[in-house]
C-alpha atoms as a PDB file:
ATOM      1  CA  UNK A   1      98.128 121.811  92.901  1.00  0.00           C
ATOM      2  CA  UNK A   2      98.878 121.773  96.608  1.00  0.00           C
ATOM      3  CA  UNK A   3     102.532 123.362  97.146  1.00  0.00           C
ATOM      4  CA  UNK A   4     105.023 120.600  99.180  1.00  0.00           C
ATOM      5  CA  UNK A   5     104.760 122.776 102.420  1.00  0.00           C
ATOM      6  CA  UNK A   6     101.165 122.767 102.351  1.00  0.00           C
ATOM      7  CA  UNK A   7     100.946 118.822 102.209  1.00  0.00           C
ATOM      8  CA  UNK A   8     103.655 118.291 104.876  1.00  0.00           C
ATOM      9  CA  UNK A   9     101.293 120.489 106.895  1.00  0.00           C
ATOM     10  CA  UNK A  10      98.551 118.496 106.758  1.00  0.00           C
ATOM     11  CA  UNK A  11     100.320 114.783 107.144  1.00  0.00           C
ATOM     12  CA  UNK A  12     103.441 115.977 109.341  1.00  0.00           C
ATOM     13  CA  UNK A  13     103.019 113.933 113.041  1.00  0.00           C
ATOM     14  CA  UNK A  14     100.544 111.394 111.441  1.00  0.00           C
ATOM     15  CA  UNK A  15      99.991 107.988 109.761  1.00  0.00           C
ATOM     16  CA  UNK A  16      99.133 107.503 106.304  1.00  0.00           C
ATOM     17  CA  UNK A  17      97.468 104.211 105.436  1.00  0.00           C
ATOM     18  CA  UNK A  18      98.563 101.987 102.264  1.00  0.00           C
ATOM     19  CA  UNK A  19      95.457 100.722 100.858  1.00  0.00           C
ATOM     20  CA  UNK A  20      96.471  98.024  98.155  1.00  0.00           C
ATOM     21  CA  UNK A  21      95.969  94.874  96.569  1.00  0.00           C
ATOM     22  CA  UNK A  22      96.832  93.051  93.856  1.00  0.00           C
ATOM     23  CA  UNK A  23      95.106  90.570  91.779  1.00  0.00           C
ATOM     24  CA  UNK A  24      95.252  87.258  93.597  1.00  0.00           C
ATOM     25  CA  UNK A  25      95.082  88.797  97.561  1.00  0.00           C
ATOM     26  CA  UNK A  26      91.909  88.042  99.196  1.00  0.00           C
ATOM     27  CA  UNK A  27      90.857  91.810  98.743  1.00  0.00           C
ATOM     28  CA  UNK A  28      90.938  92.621  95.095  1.00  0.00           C
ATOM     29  CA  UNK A  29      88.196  92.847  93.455  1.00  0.00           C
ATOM     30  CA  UNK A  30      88.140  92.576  89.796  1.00  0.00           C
ATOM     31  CA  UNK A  31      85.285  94.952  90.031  1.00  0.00           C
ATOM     32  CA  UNK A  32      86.889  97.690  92.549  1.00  0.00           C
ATOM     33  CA  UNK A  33      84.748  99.269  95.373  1.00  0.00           C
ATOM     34  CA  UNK A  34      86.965  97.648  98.167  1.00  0.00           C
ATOM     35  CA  UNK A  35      90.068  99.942  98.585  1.00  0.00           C
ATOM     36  CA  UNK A  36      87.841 103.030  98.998  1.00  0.00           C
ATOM     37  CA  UNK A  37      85.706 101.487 102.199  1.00  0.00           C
ATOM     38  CA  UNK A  38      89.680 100.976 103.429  1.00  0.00           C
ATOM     39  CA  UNK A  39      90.243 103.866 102.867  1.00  0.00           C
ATOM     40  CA  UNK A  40      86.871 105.607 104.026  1.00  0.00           C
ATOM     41  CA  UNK A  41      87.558 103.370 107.326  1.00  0.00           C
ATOM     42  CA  UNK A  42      90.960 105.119 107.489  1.00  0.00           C
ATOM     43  CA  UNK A  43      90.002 108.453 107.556  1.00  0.00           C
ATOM     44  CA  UNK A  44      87.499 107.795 110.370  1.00  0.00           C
ATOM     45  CA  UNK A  45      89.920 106.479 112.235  1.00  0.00           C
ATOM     46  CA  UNK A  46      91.835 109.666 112.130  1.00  0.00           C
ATOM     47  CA  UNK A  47      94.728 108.829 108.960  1.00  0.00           C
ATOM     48  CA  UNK A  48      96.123 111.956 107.518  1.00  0.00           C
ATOM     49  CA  UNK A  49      96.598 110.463 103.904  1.00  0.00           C
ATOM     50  CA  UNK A  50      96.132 107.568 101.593  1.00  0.00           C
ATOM     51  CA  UNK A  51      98.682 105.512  99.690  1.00  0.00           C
ATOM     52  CA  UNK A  52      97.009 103.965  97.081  1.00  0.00           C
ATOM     53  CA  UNK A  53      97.692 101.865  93.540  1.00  0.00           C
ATOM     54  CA  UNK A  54      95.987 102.396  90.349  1.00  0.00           C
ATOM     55  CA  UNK A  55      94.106 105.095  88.086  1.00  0.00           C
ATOM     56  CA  UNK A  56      90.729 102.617  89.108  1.00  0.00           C
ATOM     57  CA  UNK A  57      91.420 102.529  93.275  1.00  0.00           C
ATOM     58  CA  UNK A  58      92.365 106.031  93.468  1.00  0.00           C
ATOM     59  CA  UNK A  59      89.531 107.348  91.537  1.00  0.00           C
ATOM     60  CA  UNK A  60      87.347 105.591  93.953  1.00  0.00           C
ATOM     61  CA  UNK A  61      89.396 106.616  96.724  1.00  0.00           C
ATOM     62  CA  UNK A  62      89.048 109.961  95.929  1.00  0.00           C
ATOM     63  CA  UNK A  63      85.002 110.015  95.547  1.00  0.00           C
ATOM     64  CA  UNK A  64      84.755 109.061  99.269  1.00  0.00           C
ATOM     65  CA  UNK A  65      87.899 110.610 100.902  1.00  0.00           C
ATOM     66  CA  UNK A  66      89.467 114.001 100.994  1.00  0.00           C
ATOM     67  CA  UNK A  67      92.920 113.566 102.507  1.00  0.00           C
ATOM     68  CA  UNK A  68      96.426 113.544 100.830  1.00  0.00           C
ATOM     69  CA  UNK A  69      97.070 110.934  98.514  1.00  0.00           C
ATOM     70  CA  UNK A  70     100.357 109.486  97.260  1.00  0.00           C
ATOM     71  CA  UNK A  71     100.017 107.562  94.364  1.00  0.00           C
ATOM     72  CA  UNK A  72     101.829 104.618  92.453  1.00  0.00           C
ATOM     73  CA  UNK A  73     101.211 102.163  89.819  1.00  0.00           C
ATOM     74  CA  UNK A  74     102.639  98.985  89.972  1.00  0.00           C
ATOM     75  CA  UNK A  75     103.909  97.841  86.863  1.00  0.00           C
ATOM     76  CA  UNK A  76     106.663  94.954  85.883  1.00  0.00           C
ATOM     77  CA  UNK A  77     109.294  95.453  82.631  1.00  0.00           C
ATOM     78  CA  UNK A  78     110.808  92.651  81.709  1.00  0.00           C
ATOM     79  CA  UNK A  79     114.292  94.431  81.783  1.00  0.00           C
ATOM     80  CA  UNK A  80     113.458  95.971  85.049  1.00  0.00           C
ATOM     81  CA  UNK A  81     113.838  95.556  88.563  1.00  0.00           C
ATOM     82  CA  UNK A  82     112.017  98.856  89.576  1.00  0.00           C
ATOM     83  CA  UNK A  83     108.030  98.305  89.619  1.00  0.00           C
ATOM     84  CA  UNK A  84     106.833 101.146  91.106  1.00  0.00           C
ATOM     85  CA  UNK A  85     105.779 104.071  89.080  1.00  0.00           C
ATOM     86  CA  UNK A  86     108.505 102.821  86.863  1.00  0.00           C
ATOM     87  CA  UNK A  87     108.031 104.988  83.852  1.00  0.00           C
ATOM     88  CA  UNK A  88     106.492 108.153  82.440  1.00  0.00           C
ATOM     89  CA  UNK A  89     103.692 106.370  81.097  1.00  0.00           C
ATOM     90  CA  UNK A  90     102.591 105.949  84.956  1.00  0.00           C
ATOM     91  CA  UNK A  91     103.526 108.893  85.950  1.00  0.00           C
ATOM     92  CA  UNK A  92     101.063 110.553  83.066  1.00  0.00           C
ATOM     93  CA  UNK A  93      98.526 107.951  84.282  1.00  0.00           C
ATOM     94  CA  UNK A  94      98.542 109.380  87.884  1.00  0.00           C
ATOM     95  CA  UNK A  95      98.373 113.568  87.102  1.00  0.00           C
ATOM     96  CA  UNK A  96      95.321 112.736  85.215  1.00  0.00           C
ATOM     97  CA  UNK A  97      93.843 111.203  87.942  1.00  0.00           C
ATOM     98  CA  UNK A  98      94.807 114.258  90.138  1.00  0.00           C
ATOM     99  CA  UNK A  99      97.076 113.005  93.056  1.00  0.00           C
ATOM    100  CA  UNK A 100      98.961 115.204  95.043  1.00  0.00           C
ATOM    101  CA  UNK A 101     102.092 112.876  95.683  1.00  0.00           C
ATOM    102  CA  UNK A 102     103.794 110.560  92.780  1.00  0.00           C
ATOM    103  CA  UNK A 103     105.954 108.002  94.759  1.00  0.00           C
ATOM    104  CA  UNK A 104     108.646 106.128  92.016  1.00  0.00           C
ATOM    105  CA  UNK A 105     110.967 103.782  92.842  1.00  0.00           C
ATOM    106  CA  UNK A 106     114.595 106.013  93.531  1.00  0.00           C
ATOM    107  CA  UNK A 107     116.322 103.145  94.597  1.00  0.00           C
ATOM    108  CA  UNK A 108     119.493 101.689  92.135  1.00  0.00           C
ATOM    109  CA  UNK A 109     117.544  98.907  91.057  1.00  0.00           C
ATOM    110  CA  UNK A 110     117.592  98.476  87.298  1.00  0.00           C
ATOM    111  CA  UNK A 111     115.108 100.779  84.980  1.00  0.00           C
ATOM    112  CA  UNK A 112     113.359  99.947  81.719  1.00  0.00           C
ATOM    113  CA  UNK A 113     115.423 101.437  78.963  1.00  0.00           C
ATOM    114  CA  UNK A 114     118.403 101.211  81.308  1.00  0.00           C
ATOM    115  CA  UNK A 115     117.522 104.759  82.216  1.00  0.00           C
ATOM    116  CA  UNK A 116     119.007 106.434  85.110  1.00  0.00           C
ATOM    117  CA  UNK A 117     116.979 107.543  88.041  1.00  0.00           C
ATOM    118  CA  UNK A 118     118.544 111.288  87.320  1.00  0.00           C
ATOM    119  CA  UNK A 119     117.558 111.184  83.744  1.00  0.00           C
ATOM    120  CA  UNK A 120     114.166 110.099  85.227  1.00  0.00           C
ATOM    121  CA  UNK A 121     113.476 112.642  87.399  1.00  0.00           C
ATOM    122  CA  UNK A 122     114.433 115.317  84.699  1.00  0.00           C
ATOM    123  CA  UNK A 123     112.212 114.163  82.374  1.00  0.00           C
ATOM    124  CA  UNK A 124     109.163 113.799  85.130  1.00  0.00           C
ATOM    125  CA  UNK A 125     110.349 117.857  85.899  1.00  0.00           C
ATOM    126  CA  UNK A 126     110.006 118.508  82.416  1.00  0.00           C
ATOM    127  CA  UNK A 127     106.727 117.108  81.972  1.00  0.00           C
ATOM    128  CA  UNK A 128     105.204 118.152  84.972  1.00  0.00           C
ATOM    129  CA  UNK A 129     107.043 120.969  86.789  1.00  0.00           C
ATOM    130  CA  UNK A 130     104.058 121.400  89.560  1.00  0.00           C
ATOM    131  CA  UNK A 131     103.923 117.638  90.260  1.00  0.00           C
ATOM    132  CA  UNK A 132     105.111 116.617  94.136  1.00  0.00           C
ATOM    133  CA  UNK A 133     107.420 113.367  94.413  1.00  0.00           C
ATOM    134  CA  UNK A 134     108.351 110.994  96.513  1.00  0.00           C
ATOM    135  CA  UNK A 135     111.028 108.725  96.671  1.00  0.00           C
ATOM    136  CA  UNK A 136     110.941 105.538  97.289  1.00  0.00           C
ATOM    137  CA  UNK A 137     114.017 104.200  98.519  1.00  0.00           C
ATOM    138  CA  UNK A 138     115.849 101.067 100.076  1.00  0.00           C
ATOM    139  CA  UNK A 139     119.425 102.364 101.725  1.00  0.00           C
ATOM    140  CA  UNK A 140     120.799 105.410 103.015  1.00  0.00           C
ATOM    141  CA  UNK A 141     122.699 106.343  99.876  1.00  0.00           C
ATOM    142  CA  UNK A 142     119.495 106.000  97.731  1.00  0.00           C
ATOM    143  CA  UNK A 143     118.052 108.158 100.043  1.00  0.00           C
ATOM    144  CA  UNK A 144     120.767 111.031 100.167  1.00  0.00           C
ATOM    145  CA  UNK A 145     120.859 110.451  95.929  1.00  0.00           C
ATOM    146  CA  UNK A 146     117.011 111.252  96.469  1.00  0.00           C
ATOM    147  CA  UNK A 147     117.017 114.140  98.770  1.00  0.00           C
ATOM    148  CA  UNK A 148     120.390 115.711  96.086  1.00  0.00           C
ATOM    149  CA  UNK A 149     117.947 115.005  92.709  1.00  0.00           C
ATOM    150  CA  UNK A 150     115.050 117.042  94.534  1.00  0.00           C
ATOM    151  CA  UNK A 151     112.627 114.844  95.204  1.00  0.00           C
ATOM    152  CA  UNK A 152     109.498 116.884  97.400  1.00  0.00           C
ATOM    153  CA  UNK A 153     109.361 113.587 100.029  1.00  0.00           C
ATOM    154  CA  UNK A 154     112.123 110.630 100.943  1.00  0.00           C
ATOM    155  CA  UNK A 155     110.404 107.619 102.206  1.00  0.00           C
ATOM    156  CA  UNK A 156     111.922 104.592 103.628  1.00  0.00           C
ATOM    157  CA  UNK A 157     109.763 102.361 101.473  1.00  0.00           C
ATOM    158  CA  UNK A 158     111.818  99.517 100.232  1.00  0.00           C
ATOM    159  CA  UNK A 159     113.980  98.902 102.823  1.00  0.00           C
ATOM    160  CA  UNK A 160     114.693  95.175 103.154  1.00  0.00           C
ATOM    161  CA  UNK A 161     112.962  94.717  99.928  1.00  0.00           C
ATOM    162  CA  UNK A 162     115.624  95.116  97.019  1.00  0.00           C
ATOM    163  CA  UNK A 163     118.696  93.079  96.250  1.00  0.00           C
ATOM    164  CA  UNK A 164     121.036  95.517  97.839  1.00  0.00           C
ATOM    165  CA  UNK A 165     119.040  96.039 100.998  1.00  0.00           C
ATOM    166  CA  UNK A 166     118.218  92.236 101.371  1.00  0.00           C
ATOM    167  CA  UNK A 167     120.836  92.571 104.820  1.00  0.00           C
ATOM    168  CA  UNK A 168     118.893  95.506 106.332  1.00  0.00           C
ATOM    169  CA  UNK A 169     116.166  95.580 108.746  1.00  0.00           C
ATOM    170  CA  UNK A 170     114.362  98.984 109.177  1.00  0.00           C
ATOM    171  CA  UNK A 171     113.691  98.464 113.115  1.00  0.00           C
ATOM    172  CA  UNK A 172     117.930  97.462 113.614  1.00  0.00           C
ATOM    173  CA  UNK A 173     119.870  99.375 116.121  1.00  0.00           C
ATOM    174  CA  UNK A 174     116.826 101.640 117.406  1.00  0.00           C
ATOM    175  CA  UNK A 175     116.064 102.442 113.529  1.00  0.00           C
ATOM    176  CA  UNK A 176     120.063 103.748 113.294  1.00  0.00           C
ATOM    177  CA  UNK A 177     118.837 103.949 109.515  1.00  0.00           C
ATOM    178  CA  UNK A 178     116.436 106.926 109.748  1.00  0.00           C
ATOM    179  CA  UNK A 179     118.061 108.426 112.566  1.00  0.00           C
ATOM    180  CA  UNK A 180     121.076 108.777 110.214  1.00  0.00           C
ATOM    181  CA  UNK A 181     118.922 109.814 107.794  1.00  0.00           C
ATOM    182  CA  UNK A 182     117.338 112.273 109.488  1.00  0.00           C
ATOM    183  CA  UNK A 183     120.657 113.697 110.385  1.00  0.00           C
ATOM    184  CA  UNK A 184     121.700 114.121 106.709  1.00  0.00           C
ATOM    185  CA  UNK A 185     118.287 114.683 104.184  1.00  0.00           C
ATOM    186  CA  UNK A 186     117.014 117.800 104.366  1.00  0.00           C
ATOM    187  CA  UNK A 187     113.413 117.052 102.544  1.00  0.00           C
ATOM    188  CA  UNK A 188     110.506 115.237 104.356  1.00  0.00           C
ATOM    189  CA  UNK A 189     110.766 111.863 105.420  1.00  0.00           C
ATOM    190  CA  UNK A 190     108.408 109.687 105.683  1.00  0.00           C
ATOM    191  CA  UNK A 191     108.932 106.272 107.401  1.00  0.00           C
ATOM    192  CA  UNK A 192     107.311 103.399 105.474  1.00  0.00           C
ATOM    193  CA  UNK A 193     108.266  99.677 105.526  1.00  0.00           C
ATOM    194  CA  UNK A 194     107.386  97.180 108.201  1.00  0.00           C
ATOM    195  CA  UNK A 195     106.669 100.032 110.762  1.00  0.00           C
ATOM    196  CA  UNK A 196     103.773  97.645 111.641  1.00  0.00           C
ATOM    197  CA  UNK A 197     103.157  98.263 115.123  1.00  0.00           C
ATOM    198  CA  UNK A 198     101.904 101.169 117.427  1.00  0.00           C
ATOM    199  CA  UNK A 199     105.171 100.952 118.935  1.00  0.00           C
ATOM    200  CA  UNK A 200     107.513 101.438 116.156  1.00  0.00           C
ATOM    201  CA  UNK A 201     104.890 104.644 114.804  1.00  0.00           C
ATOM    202  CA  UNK A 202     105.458 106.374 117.671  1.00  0.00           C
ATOM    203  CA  UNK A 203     109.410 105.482 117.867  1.00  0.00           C
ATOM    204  CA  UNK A 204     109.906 106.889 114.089  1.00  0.00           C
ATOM    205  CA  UNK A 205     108.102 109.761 115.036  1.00  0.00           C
ATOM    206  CA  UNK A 206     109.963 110.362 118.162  1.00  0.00           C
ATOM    207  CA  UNK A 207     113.084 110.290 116.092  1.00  0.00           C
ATOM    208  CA  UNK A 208     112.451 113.034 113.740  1.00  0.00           C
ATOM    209  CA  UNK A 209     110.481 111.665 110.612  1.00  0.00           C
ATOM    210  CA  UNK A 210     107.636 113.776 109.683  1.00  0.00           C
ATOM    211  CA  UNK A 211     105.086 111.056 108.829  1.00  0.00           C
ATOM    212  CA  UNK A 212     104.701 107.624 108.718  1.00  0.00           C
ATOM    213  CA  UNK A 213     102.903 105.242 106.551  1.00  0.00           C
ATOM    214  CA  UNK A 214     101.332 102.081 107.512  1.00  0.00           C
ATOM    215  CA  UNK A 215     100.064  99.279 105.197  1.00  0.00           C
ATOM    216  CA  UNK A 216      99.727  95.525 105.603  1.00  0.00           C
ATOM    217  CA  UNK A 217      98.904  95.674 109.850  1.00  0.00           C
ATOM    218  CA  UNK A 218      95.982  97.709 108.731  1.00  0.00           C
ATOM    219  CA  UNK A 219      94.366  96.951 105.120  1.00  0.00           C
ATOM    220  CA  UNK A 220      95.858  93.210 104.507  1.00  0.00           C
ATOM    221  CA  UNK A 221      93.524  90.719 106.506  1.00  0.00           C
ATOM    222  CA  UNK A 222      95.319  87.581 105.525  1.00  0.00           C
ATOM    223  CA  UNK A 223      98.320  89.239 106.893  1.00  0.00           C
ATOM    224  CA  UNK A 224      96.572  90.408 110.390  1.00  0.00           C
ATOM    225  CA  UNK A 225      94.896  87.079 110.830  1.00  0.00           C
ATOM    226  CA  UNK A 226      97.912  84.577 110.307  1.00  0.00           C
ATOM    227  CA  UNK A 227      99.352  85.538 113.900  1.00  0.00           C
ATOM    228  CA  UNK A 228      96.078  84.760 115.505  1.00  0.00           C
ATOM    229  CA  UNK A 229      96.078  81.821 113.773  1.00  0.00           C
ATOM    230  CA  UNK A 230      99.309  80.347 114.360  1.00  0.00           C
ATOM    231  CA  UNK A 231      98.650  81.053 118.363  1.00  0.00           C
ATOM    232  CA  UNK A 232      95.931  78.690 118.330  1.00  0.00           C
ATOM    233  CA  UNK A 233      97.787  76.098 116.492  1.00  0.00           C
ATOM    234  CA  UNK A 234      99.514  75.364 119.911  1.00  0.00           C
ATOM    235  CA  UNK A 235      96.472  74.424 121.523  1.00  0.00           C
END
């Protein structure tokens, strides 16, 4: 197991690329073997990690990559609002399969059980001591809660995306939300979350974040072609 320093070495200044998708997007494939030419394409193009979902895609991620990999498994509770990496039944899942980053959802979105996010993390610790986490989270507060439980990596993840972030945009004020959280979390940040264009990578970086990970603008082809598409609609 790869310590937290030596990770941030190898993805600090570059982008990480989300390779997902879910049943029902155009590129899932009940039968796998499309996330890992993603993420094979990725690394060619110079990525520094892979963010990936599932024991299945990150198995076949790993066969044809060697870079960092943060992984999650989606799952839905019916008591829950947090779906990602939302128990320690997915967290088990995930050291089996050998990643070196665990993201879970640290935001204060509901848990199954009605456990807390603390009483989460302790138990993860207690299971898995060695295991590197990152937090996904949707304000500033859930991000100073993450960086005070410990958590190896803070990530920006669900910003906009959770009932009590639903007024925030990421990109608002010059990104005034990671350049206040840079000024107060002392772990890793990664940016994540609608940082969809060249532009806004190099801006995050610029103000202080030590990687950034980019999804949909580079592994969701429905989502990339729509623009095109709606351009040609006025002619």
């Amino acid at each position: 197991m790869q310590s937290a320093q030596d990770i941030l070495e190898k993805i600090r200044g570059g982008v990480i690329v989300s390779c997902q998708a879910l049943p029902g997007e155009p590129m899932y494939s009940e039968k796998g073997g499309v996330m890992p030419l993603f993420a094979k394409a990725a690394q060619e193009a110079g990525a520094v990690g892979i963010r990936a979902n599932s024991v299945r895609d990150i198995t076949e991620i790993k066969q044809v990559v060697d870079l960092p990999i943060i992984g999650i498994i989606k799952k839905d509770y019916d008591d829950a609002e947090a779906f990602i990496t939302p128990t320690l039944d997915e967290v088990a899942s995930l050291v089996a399969v050998g990643v070196d980053i665990i993201a879970v959802d640290a935001t204060t979105s509901t848990r199954p059980g009605g456990q807390s996010l603390e009483a989460f993390v302790k138990e993860i610790k207690q299971a898995y001591p060695d295991q590197l986490l990152m937090a996904d989270c949707s304000t500033l507060n859930e991000m100073l809660a993450a960086d005070q439980l410990g958590f190896d990596f803070v990530g920006t993840t669900l910003v906009g995306y959770t009932k009590q972030s639903q007024q925030l945009v990421i990109e608002s004020d010059d990104f005034d939300l990671i350049r206040q959280a840079r000024a107060m979390v002392d772990a890793p940040i990664i940016a994540e979350g609608n940082i969809n264009t060249p532009d806004k990578v190099k801006r995050v970086l610029q103000l202080g974040v030590d990687s950034v990970v980019v999804g949909s603008a580079i592994t969701r082809p429905l989502i990339i072609a729509k623009p095109f598409i709606e351009a040609a609609k006025d002619y």
